[in-house]
C-alpha atoms as a PDB file:
ATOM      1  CA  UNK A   1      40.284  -8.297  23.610  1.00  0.00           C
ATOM      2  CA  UNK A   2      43.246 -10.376  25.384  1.00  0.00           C
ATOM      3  CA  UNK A   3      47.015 -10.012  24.983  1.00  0.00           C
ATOM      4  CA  UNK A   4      48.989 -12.832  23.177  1.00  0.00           C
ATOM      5  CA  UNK A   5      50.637 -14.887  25.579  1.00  0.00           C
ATOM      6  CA  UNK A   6      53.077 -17.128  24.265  1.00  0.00           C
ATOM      7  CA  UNK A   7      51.235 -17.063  21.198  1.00  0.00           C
ATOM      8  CA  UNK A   8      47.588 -17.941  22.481  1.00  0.00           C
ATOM      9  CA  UNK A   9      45.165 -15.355  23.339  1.00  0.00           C
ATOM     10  CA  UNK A  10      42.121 -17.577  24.643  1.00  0.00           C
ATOM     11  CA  UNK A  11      42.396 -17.259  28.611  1.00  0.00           C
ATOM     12  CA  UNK A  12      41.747 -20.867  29.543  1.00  0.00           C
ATOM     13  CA  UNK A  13      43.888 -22.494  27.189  1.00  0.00           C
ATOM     14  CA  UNK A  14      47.083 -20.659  28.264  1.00  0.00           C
ATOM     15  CA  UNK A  15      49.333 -23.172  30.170  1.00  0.00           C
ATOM     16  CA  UNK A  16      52.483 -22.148  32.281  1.00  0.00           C
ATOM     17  CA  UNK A  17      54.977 -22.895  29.337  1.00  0.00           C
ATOM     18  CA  UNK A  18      53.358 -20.005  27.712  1.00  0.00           C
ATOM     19  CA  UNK A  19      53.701 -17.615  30.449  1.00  0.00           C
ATOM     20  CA  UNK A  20      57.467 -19.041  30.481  1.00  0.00           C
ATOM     21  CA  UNK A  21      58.041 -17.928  27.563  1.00  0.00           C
ATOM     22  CA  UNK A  22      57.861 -14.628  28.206  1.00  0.00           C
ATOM     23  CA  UNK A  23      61.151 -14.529  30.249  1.00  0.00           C
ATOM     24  CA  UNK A  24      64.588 -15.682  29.818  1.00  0.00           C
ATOM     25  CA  UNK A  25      64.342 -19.932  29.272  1.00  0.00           C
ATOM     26  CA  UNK A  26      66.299 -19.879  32.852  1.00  0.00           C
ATOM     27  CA  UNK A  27      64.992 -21.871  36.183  1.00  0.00           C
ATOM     28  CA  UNK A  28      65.478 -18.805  38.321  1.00  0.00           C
ATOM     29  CA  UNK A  29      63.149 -16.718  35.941  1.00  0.00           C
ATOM     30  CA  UNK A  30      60.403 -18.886  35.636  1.00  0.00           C
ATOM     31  CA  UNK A  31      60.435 -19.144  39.347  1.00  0.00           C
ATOM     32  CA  UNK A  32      60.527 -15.684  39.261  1.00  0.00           C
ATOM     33  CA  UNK A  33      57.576 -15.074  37.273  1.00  0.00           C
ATOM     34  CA  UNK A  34      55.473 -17.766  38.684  1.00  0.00           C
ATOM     35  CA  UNK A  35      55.974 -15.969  42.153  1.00  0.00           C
ATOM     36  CA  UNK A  36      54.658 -12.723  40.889  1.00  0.00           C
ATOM     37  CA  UNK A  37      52.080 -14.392  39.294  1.00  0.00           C
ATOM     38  CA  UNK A  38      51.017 -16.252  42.416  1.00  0.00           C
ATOM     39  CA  UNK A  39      51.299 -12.729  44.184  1.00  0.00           C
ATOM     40  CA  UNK A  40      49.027 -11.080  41.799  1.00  0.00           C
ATOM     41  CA  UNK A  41      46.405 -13.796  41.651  1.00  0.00           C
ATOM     42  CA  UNK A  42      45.817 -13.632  45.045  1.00  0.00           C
ATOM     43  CA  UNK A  43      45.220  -9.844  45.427  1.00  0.00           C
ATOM     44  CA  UNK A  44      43.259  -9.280  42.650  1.00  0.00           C
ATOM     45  CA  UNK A  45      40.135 -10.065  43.894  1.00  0.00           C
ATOM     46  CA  UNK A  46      40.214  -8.575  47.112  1.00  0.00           C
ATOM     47  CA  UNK A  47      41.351  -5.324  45.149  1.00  0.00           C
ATOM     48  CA  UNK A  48      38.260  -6.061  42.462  1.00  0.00           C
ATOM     49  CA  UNK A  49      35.686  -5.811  45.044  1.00  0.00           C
ATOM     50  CA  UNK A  50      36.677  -2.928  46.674  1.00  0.00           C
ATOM     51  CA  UNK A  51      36.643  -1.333  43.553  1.00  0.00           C
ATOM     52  CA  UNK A  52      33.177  -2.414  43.278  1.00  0.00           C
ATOM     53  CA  UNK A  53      32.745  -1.155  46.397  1.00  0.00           C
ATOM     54  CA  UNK A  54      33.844   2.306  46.039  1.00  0.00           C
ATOM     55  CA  UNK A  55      31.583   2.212  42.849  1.00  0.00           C
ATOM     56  CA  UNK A  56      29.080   1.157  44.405  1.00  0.00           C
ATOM     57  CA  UNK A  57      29.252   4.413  46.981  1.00  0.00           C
ATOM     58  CA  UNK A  58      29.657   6.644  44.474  1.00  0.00           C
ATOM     59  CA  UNK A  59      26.420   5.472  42.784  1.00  0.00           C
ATOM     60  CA  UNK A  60      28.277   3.492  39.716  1.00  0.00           C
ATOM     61  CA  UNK A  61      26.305   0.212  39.396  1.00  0.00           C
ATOM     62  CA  UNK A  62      25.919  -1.527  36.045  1.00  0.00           C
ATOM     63  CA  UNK A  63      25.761  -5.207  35.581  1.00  0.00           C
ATOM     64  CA  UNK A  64      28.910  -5.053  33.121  1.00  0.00           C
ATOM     65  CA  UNK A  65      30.813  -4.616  36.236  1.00  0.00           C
ATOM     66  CA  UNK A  66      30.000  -8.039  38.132  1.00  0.00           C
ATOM     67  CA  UNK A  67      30.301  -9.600  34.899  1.00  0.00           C
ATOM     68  CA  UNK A  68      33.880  -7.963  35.029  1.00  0.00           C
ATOM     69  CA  UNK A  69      34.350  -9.245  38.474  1.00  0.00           C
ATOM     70  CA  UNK A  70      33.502 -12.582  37.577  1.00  0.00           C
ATOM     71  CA  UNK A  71      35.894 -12.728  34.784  1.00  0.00           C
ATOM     72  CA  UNK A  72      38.683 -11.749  36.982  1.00  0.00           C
ATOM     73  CA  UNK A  73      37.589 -14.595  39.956  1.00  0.00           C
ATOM     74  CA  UNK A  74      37.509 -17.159  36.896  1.00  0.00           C
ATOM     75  CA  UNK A  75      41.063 -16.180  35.494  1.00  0.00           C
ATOM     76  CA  UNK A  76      42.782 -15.799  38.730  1.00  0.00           C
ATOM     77  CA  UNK A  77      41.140 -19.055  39.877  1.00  0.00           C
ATOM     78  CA  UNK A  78      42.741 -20.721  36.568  1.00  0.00           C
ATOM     79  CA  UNK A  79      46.160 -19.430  37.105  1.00  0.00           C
ATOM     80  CA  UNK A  80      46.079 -20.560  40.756  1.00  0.00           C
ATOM     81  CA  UNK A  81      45.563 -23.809  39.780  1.00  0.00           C
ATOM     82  CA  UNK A  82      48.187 -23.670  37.098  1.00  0.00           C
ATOM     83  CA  UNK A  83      50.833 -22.525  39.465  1.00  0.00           C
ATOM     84  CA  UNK A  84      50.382 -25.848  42.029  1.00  0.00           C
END
């Protein structure tokens, strides 16, 4: 299931005006928000596979959760490039 953002809910067909419009239609909060976004998109996977990591020690392996990995490389890989 995915949120609604800006009115579209299909991951790769979400452009930057739709993440714009979730703030205020002002320069300094769309800069705002593409910051953060830039922030998260680029700690998210680090912070994925240690998770998988610390499942992995604890004896947690399923193939659901590389296919969740995988999911989050492909969307923060899309947002990346949206944000050059």
């Amino acid at each position: 299931m995915a949120m609604r953002i800006g009115g579209r809910n299909i991951a790769d067909t979400i452009h930057l005006k739709h993440w714009h419009s979730l703030v205020p239609n002002t320069r300094g909060a769309q800069r705002l928000l593409e910051s953060d976004m830039a922030k998260m998109s680029s700690k998210i996977l680090p912070q994925a596979d240690a998770l998988l990591t610390e499942f992995d020690d604890m004896g947690i392996r399923h193939e659901i959760l590389s296919r969740i990995r995988s999911v989050i490389e492909t969307r923060s890989t899309f947002m990346a490039r949206i944000l050059k």
